[in-house]
Protein backbone atom coordinates (compact mmCIF):
# COMPACT_ATOMS: atom_id res chain seq x y z
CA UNK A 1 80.86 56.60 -55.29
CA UNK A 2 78.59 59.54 -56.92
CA UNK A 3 75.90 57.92 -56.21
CA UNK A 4 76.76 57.85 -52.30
CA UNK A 5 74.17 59.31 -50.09
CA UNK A 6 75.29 61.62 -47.21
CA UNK A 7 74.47 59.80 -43.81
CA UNK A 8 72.48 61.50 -41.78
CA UNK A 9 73.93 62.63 -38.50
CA UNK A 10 73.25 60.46 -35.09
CA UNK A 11 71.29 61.96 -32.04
CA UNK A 12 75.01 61.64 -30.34
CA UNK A 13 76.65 63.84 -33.07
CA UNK A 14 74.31 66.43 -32.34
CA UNK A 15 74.76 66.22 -28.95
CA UNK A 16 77.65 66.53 -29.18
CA UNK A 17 78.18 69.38 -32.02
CA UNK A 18 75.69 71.43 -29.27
CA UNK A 19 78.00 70.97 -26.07
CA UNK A 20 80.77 72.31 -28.52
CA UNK A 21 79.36 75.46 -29.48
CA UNK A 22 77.85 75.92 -26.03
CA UNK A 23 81.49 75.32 -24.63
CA UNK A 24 82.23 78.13 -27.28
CA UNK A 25 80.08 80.49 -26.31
CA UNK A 26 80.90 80.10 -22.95
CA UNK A 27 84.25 80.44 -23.52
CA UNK A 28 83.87 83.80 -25.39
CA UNK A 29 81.21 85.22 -23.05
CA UNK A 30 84.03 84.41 -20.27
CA UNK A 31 87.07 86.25 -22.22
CA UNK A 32 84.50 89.32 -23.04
CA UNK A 33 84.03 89.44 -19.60
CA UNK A 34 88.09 89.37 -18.35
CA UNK A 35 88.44 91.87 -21.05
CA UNK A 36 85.94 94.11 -19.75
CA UNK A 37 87.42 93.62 -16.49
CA UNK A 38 90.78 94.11 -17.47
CA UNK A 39 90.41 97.62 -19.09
CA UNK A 40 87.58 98.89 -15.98
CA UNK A 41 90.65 98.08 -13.63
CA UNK A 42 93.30 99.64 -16.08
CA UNK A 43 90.88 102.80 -16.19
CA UNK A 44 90.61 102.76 -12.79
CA UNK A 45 94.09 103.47 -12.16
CA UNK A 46 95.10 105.05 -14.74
CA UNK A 47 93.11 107.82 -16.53
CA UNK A 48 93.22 111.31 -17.14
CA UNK A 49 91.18 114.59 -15.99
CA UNK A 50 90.58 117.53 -17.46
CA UNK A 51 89.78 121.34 -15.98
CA UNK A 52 87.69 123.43 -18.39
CA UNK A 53 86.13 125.95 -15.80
CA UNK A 54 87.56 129.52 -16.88
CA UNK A 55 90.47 129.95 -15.13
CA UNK A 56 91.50 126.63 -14.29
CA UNK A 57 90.40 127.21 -10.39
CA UNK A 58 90.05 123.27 -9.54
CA UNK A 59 93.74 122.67 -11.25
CA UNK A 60 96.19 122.05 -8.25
CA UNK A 61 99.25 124.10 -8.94
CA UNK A 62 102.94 122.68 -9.43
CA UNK A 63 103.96 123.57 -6.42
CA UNK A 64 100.48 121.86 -4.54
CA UNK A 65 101.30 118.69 -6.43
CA UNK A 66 104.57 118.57 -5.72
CA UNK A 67 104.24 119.07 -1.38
CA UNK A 68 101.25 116.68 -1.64
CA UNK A 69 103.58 113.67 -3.19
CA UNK A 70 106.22 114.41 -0.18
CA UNK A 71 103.24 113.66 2.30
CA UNK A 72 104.51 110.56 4.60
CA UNK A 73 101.43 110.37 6.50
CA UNK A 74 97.70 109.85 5.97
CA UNK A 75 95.97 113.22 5.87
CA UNK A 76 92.75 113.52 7.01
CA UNK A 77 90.00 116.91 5.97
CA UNK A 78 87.03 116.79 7.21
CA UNK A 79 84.55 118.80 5.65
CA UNK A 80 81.78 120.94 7.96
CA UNK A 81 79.77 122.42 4.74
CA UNK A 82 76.12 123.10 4.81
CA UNK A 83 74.64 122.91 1.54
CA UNK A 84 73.72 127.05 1.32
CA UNK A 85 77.65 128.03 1.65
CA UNK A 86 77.91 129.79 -1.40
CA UNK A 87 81.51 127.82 -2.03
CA UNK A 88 80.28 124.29 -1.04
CA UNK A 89 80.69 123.30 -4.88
CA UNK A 90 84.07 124.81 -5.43
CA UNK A 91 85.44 123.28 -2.50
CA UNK A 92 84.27 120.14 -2.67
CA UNK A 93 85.28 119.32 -6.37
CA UNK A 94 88.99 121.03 -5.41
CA UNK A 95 88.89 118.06 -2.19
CA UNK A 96 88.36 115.71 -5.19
CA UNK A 97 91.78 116.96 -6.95
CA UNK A 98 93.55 116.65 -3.80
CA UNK A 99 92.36 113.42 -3.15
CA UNK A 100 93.37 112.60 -6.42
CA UNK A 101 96.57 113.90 -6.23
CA UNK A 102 97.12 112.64 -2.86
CA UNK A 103 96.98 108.70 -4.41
CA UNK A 104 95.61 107.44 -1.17
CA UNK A 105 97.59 110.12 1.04
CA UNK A 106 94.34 112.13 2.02
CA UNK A 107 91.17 111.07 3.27
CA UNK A 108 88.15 112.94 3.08
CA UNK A 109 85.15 113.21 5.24
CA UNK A 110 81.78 115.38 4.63
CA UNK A 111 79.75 115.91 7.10
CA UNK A 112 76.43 118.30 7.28
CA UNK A 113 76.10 119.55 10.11
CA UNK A 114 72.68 120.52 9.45
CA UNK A 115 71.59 117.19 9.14
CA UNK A 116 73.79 114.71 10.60
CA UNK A 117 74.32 116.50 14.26
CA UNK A 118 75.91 113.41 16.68
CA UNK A 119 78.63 112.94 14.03
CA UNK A 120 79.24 116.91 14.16
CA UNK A 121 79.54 117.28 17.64
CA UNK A 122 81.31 114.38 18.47
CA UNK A 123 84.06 115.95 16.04
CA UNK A 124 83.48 119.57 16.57
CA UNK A 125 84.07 118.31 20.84
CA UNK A 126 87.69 116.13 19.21
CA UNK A 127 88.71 119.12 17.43
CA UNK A 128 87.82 121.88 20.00
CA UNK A 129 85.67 123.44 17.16
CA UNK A 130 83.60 126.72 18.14
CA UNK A 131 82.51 128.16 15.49
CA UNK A 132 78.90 128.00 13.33
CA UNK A 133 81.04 129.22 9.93
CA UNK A 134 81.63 126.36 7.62
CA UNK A 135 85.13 125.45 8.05
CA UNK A 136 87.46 121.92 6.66
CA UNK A 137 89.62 120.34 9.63
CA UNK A 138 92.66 118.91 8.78
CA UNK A 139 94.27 116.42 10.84
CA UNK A 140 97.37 115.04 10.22
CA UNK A 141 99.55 112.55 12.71
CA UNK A 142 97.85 113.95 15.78
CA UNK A 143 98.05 118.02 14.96
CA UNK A 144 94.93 119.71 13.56
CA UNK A 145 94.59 123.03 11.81
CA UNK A 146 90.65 124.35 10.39
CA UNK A 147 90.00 126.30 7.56
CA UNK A 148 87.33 128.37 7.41
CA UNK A 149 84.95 129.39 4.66
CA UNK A 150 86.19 132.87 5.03
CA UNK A 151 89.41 132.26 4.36
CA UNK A 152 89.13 130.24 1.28
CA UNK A 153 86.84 133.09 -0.72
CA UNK A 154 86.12 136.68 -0.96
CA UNK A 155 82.68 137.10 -0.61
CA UNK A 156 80.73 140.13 -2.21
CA UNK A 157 77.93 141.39 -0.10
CA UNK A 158 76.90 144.37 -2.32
CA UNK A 159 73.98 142.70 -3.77
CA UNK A 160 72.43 141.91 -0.69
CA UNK A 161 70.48 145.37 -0.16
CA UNK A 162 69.20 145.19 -3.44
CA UNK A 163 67.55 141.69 -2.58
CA UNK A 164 70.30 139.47 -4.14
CA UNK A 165 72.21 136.87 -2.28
CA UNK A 166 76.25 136.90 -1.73
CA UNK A 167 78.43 136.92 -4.62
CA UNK A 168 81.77 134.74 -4.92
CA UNK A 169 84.23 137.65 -5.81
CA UNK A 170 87.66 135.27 -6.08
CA UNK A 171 88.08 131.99 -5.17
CA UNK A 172 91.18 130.77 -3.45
CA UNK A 173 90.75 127.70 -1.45
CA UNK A 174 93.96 126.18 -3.00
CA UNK A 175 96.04 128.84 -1.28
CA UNK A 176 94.42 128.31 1.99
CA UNK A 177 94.16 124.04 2.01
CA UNK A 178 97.85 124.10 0.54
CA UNK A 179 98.92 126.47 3.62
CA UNK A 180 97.37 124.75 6.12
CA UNK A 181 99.16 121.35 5.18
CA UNK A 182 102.10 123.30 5.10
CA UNK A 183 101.81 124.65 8.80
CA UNK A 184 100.46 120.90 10.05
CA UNK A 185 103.32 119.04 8.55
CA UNK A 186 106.18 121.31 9.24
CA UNK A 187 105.48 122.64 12.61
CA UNK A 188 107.40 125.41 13.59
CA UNK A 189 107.17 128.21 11.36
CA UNK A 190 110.12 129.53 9.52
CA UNK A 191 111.70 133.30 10.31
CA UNK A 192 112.36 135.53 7.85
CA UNK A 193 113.84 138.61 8.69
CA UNK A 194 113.18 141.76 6.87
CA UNK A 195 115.81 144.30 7.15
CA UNK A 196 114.85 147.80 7.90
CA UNK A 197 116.03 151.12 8.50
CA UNK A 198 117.18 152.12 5.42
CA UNK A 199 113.79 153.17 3.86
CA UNK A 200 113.27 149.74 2.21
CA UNK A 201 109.09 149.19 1.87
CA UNK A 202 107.32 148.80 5.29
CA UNK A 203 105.85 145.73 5.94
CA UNK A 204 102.76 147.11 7.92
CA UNK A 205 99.58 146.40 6.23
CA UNK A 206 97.69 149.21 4.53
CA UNK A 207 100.54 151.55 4.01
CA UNK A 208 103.37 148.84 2.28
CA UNK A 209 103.58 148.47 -1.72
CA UNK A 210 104.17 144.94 -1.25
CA UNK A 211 101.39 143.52 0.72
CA UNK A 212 100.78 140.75 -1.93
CA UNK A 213 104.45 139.23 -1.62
CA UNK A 214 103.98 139.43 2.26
CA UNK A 215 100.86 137.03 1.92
CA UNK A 216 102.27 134.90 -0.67
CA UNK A 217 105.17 134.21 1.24
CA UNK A 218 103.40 133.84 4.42
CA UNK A 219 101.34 131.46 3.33
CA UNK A 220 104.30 129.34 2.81
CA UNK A 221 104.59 128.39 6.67
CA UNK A 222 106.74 131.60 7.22
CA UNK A 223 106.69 134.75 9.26
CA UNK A 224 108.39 137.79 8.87
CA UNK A 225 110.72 139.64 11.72
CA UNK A 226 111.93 143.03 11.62
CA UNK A 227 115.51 143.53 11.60
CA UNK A 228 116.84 147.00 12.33
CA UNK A 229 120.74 145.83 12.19
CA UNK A 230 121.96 148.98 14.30
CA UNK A 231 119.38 147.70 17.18
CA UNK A 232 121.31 144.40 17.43
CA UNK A 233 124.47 142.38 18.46
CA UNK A 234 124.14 139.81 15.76
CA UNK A 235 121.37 138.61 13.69
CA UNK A 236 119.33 135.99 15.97
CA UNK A 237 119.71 132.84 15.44
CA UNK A 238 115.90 131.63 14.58
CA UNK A 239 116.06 133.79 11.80
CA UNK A 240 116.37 131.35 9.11
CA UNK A 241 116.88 133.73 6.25
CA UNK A 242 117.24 137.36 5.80
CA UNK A 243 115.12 139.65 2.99
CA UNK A 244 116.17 142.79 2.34
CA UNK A 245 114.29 144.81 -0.48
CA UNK A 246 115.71 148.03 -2.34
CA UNK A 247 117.46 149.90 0.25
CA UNK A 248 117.73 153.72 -0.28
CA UNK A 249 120.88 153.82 1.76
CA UNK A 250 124.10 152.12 2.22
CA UNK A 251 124.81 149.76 5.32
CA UNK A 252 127.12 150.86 7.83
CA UNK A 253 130.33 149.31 8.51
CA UNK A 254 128.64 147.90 11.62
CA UNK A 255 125.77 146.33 9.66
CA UNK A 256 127.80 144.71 6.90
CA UNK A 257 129.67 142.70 9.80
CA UNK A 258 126.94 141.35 10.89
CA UNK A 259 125.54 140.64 7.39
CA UNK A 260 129.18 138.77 6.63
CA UNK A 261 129.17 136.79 10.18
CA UNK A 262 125.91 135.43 9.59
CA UNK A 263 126.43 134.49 6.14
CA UNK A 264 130.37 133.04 7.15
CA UNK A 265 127.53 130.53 10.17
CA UNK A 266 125.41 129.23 6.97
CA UNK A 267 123.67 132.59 6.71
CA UNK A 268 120.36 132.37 3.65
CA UNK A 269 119.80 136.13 1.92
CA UNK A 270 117.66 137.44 -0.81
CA UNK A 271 118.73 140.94 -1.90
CA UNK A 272 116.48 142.70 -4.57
CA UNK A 273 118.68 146.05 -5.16
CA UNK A 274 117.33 149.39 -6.39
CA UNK A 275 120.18 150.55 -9.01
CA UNK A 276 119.22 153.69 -8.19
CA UNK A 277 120.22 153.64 -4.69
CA UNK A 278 124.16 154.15 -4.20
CA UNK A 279 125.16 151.51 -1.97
CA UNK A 280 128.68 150.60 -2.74
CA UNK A 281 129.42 148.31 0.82
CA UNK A 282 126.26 146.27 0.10
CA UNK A 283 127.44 146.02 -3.76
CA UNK A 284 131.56 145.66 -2.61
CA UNK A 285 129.86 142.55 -0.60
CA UNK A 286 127.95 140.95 -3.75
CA UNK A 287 131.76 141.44 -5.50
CA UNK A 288 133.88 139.46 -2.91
CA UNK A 289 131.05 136.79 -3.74
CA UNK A 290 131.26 137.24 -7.55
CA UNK A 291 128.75 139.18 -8.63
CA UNK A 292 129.29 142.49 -9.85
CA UNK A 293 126.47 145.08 -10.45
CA UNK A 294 127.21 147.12 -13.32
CA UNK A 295 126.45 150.97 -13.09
CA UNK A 296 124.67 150.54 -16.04
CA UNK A 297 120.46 150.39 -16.94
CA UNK A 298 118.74 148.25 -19.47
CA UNK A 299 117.10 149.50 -22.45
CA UNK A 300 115.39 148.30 -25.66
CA UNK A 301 114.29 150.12 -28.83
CA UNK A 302 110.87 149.12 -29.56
CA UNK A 303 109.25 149.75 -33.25
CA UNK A 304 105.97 151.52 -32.97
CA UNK A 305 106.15 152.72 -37.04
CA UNK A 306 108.00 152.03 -40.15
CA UNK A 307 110.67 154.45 -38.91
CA UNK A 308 109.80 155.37 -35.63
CA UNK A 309 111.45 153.89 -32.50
CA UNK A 310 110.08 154.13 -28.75
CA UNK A 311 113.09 153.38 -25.73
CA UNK A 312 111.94 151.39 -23.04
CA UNK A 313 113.20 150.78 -19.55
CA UNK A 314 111.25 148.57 -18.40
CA UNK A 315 112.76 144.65 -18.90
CA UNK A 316 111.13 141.50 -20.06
CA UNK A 317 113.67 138.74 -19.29
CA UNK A 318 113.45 135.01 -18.81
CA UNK A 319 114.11 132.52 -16.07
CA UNK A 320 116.93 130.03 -17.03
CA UNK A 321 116.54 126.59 -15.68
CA UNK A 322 119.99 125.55 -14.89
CA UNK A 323 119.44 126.08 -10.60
CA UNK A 324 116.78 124.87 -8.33
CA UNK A 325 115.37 128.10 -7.96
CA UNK A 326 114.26 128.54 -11.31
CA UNK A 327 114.44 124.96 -12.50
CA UNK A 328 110.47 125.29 -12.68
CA UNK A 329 110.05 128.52 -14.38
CA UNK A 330 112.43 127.37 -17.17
CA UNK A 331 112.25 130.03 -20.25
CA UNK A 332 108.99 131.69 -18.63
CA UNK A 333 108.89 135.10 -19.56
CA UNK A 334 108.49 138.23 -16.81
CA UNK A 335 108.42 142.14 -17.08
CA UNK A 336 110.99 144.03 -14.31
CA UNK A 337 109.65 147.62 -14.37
CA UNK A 338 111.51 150.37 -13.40
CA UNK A 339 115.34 150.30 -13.26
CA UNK A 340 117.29 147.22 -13.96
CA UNK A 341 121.29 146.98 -14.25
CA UNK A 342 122.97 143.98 -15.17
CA UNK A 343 125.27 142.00 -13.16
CA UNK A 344 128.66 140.39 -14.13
CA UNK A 345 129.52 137.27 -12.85
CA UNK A 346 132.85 135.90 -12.44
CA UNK A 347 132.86 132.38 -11.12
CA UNK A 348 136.16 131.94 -11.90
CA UNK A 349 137.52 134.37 -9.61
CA UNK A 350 135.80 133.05 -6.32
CA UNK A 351 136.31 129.20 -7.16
CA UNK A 352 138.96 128.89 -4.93
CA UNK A 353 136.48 129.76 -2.37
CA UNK A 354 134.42 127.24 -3.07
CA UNK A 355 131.90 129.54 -3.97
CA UNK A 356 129.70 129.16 -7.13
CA UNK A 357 127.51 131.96 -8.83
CA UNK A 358 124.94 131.26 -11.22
CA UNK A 359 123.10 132.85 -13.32
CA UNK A 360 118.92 132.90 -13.00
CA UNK A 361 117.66 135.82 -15.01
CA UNK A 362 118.68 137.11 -18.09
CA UNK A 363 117.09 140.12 -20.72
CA UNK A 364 115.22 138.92 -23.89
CA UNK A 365 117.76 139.72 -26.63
CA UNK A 366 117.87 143.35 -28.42
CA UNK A 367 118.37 145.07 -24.81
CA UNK A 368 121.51 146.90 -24.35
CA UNK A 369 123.55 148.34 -20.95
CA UNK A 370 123.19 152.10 -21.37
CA UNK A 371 126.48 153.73 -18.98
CA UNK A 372 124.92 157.05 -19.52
CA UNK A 373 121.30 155.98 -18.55
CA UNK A 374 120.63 159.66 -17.55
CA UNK A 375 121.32 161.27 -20.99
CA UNK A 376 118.55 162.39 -23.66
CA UNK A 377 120.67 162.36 -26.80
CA UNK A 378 118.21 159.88 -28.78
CA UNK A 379 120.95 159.40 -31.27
CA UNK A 380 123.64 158.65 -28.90
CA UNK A 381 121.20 155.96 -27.69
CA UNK A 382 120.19 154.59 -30.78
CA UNK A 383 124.48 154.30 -31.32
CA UNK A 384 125.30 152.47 -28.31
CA UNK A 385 122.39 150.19 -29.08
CA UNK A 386 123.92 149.21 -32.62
CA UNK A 387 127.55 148.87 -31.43
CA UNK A 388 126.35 146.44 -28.10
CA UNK A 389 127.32 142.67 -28.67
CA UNK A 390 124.82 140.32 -28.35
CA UNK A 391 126.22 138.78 -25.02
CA UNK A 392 123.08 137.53 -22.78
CA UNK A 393 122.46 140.29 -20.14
CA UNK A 394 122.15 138.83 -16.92
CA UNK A 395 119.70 140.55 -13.97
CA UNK A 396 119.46 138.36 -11.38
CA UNK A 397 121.81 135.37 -9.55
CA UNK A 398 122.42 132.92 -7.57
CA UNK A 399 125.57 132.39 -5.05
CA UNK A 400 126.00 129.09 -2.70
CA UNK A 401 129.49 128.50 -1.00
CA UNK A 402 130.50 125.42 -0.54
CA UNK A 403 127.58 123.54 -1.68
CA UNK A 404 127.47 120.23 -4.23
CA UNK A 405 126.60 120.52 -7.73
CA UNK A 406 124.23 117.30 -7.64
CA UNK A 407 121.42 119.05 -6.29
CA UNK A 408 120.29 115.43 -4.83
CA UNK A 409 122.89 115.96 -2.31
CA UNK A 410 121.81 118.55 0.57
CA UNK A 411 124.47 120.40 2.15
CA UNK A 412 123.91 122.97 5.12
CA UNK A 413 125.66 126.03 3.22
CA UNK A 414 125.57 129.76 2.33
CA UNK A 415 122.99 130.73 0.21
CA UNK A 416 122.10 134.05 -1.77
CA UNK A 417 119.73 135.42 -4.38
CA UNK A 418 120.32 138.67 -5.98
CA UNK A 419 118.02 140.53 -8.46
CA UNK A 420 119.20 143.99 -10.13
CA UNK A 421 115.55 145.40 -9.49
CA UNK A 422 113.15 146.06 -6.68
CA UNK A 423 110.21 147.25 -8.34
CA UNK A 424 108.83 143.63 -9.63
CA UNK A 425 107.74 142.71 -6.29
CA UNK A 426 105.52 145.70 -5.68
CA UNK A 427 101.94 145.01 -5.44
CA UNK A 428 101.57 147.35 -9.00
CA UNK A 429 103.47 145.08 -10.41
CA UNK A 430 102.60 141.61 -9.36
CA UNK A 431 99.16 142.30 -9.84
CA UNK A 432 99.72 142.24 -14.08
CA UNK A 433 101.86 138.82 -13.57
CA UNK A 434 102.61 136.09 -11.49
CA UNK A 435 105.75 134.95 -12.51
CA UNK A 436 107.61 137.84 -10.22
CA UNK A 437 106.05 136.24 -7.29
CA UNK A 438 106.47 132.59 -8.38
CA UNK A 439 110.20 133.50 -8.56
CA UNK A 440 110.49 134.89 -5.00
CA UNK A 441 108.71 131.45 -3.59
CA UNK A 442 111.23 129.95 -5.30
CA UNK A 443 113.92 131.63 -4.46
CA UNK A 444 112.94 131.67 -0.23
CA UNK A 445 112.20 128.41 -0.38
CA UNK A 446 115.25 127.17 -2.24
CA UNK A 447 117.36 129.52 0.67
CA UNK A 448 115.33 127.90 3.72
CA UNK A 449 116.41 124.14 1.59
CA UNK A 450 112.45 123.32 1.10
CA UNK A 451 113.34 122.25 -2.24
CA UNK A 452 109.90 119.89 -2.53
CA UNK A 453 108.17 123.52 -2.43
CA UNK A 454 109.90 125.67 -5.54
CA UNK A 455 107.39 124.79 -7.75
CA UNK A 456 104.76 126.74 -10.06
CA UNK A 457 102.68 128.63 -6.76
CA UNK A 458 98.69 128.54 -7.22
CA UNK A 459 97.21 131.62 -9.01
CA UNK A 460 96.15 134.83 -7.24
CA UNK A 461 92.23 135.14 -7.76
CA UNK A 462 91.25 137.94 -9.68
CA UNK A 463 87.88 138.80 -10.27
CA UNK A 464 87.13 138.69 -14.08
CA UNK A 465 86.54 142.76 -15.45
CA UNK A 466 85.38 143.66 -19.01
CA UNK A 467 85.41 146.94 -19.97
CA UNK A 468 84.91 148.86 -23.24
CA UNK A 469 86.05 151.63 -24.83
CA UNK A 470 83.01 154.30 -26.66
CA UNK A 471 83.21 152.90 -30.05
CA UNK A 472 83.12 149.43 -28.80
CA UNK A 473 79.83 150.65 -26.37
CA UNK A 474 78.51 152.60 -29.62
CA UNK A 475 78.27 149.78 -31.67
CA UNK A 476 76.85 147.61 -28.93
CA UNK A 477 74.38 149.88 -28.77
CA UNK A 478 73.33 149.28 -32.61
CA UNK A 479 73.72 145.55 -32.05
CA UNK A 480 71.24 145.41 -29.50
CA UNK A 481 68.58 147.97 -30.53
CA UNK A 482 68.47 147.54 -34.42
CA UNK A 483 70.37 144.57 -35.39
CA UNK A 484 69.32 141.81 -33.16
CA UNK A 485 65.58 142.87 -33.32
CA UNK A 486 66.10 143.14 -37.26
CA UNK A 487 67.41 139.50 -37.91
CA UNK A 488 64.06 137.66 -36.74
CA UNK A 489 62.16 140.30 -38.20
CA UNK A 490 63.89 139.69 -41.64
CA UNK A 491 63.43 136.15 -41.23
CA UNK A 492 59.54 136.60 -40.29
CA UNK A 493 59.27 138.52 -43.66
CA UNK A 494 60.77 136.08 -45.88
CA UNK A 495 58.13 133.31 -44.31
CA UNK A 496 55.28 135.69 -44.58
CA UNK A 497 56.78 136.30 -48.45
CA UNK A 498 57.38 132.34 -49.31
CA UNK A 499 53.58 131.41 -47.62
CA UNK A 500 51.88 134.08 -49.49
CA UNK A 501 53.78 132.99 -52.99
């Protein structure tokens, strides 16, 4: 009816409404807190980091990331910093990326052995440790290896005279950590043999052009071995692979039988040829494998006006990523200085051999293969440059004999790299890029079938310079004595000027 009055509600309604909404409310309070849950563990396990120091020193490299996920054991650093090590920071937030990386592979233990001295000695007595230098042990299934403060940092001491304490010139504890897991986990170091004798670079430090490469590649669990070829019988048979770089002179007869036999037993070589250098045995050997280098040498015309044109010998090519070697340095650009020729491969005439050439560097497009590299007729060169075909030019080349396609399946075969140039490796050149070096790691590696370690290498330090040219020091000059002591006292005027109005 209208005129029916609401009942009022009973003391057990109410009682009842209140267990409702506190059920409710509890309810909520107990999803909010699964939710909350939920994402902290989903963060937990999955989230991102980011690097924004200057030059990316606490990013592991490609090539870091990759050998850590290959790790079958637990790996155990521990850390002997004291707090006034000038690289204490550095190396323990680079510990922290490995750690990360690692995905519960690596362990990590600091210890100051300032302050906490039983723990110290008890491992410096386990680990035979006698040194007071700050050092990381790394222990992994029963072999340990240290690595010293030294060797992870270049340390400038000029300042010290003057009152100021050391200065961290480069930082490279990557290269040195990433080493020394190398050397634990493999063992046995691998032999490369350098060929000598027929005025290739010498290897001895101080006096050889490419004591960069011999670090780099050293620090890849390997060690180099001379090989004079007329001094032998055969090429021993620890050497795992043989090197040789821009030989001035042919091989004897001699010599290219016992280049052949070794690589007829499974024989891994990496041959970086000067086209400069006549050697037509060593080239008449690349041919019965399929690769022909062209007496040719690479050139570009380079627009430095609206009608002026500059020739250039020196090559910028790419890395193709159709083979192992260079699968990781897919369309990254490099600079070959010097000479280059090209090389012709013909895979169709050495299939029946069950041998399989394939290309790994080719020239940016515009360059052209000049037959009469020595002339100076600029409009003979500008000619041949118009009437070339645009066919990629190819400068470098891989060979395998009777290995599978499917690069998941590993075969114990012949194995050879070939590059057109021998200048790229030299320390003048390196030091501009890395990509020269990144390609030679690749390339040993992929010839010594350590395929987990062709990767993207970690960077060579390099302290940071800044120079400038007179103008630019000229007009720093008037920045810093008239401009920047005019702008606050333009500013004080107008405030004087406003306060007085």
């Amino acid at each position: 009816m209208a005129d029916e009055t609401k009942k009022p509600l009973t003391r057990s309604g109410k009682k009842i409404g209140r267990i409702r909404i506190g059920l409710n409310v509890l309810a909520q309070t107990a999803l909010i807190l699964f939710l909350v849950a939920m994402v902290n563990s989903f963060a937990f396990k999955h989230y991102a980091r980011w690097d924004f120091s200057r030059d990316q020193k606490y990013t592991l490299s490609d090539k870091t990331k990759r050998f850590v996920d290959t790790l079958k054991g637990k790996m155990r650093i521990t850390v002997f910093f004291s707090p006034t090590t000038p690289i204490t920071a550095d190396v323990q937030n680079l510990l922290t990326e490995y750690q990360y990386a690692g995905k519960g592979k690596i362990d990590i233990e600091h210890i100051d052995p300032e302050r906490n001295l039983s723990r110290a000695k008890e491992l410096f007595d386990k680990y035979k440790v006698v040194t007071d230098e700050s050092l990381l042990v790394l222990d992994y299934e029963g072999r340990n290896k240290t690595v010293k403060a030294s060797e992870m940092a270049d340390i400038d001491q000029s300042g010290t005279a003057f009152g100021e304490g050391p200065r961290v010139a480069a930082f490279k504890g990557e290269q040195a950590i990433t080493s020394a897991m190398i050397d634990l986990v493999e063992g046995k170091k691998k032999t490369l043999g350098y060929v000598t004798g027929h005025k290739e670079p010498l290897l001895s430090e101080g006096t050889s052009p490419i004591t960069v490469l011999k670090t780099f590649i050293e620090n890849d669990n390997i060690k180099f071995q001379d090989l004079n070829l007329l001094d032998l019988e055969a090429i021993p048979a620890d050497v795992n692979a043989v090197m040789i770089v821009g030989p001035q002179y042919d091989f004897s007869d001699r010599e290219m039988k016992l280049l052949r036999d070794f690589w007829d037993k499974q024989g891994r070589i990496l041959l970086l040829l000067d086209p400069a250098a006549k050697t037509p045995k060593l080239r008449g050997f690349l041919n019965e494998l399929g690769v022909k280098v062209n007496d040719d040498r690479l050139m570009v015309f380079l627009r430095t006006g609206i009608q002026e044109l500059a020739l250039t010998r020196d090559v910028q090519a790419r890395f193709l990523g159709d083979s192992p070697v260079t699968k990781r340095l897919a369309d990254v650009r490099a600079l070959f200085f010097g000479g280059t020729s090209s090389l012709t491969l013909a895979p169709d005439r050495v299939r029946a051999a069950n041998i399989r050439p394939e290309p790994l560097i080719q020239a940016e497009k515009g360059y052209f293969a000049e037959t009469d590299y020595n002339t100076d007729n600029q409009a003979k060169l500008e000619a041949d440059a118009k009437q070339s075909s645009n066919v990629p030019l190819t400068i470098g080349a891989a060979v395998e004999k009777g290995g599978s396609a499917d690069q998941r399946v590993q075969v114990n075969s012949p194995r050879l790299v070939v590059v057109s140039n021998a200048t790229f490796v030299q320390d003048n050149a390196i030091t501009q890029d890395q990509q020269g070096l990144d390609f030679i790691s690749g390339s040993v590696n992929w010839l010594l079938s350590r395929e987990q370690l062709i990767g993207i290498a970690p960077k060579i330090p390099k302290p940071l310079t800044f120079s400038l040219s007179e103008e630019a020091l000229r007009r720093l000059r008037w920045i810093v004595l008239v401009f920047m002591p005019l702008v606050p006292a333009v500013i004080g005027t107008m405030v004087w000027w406003q306060r007085r109005v």
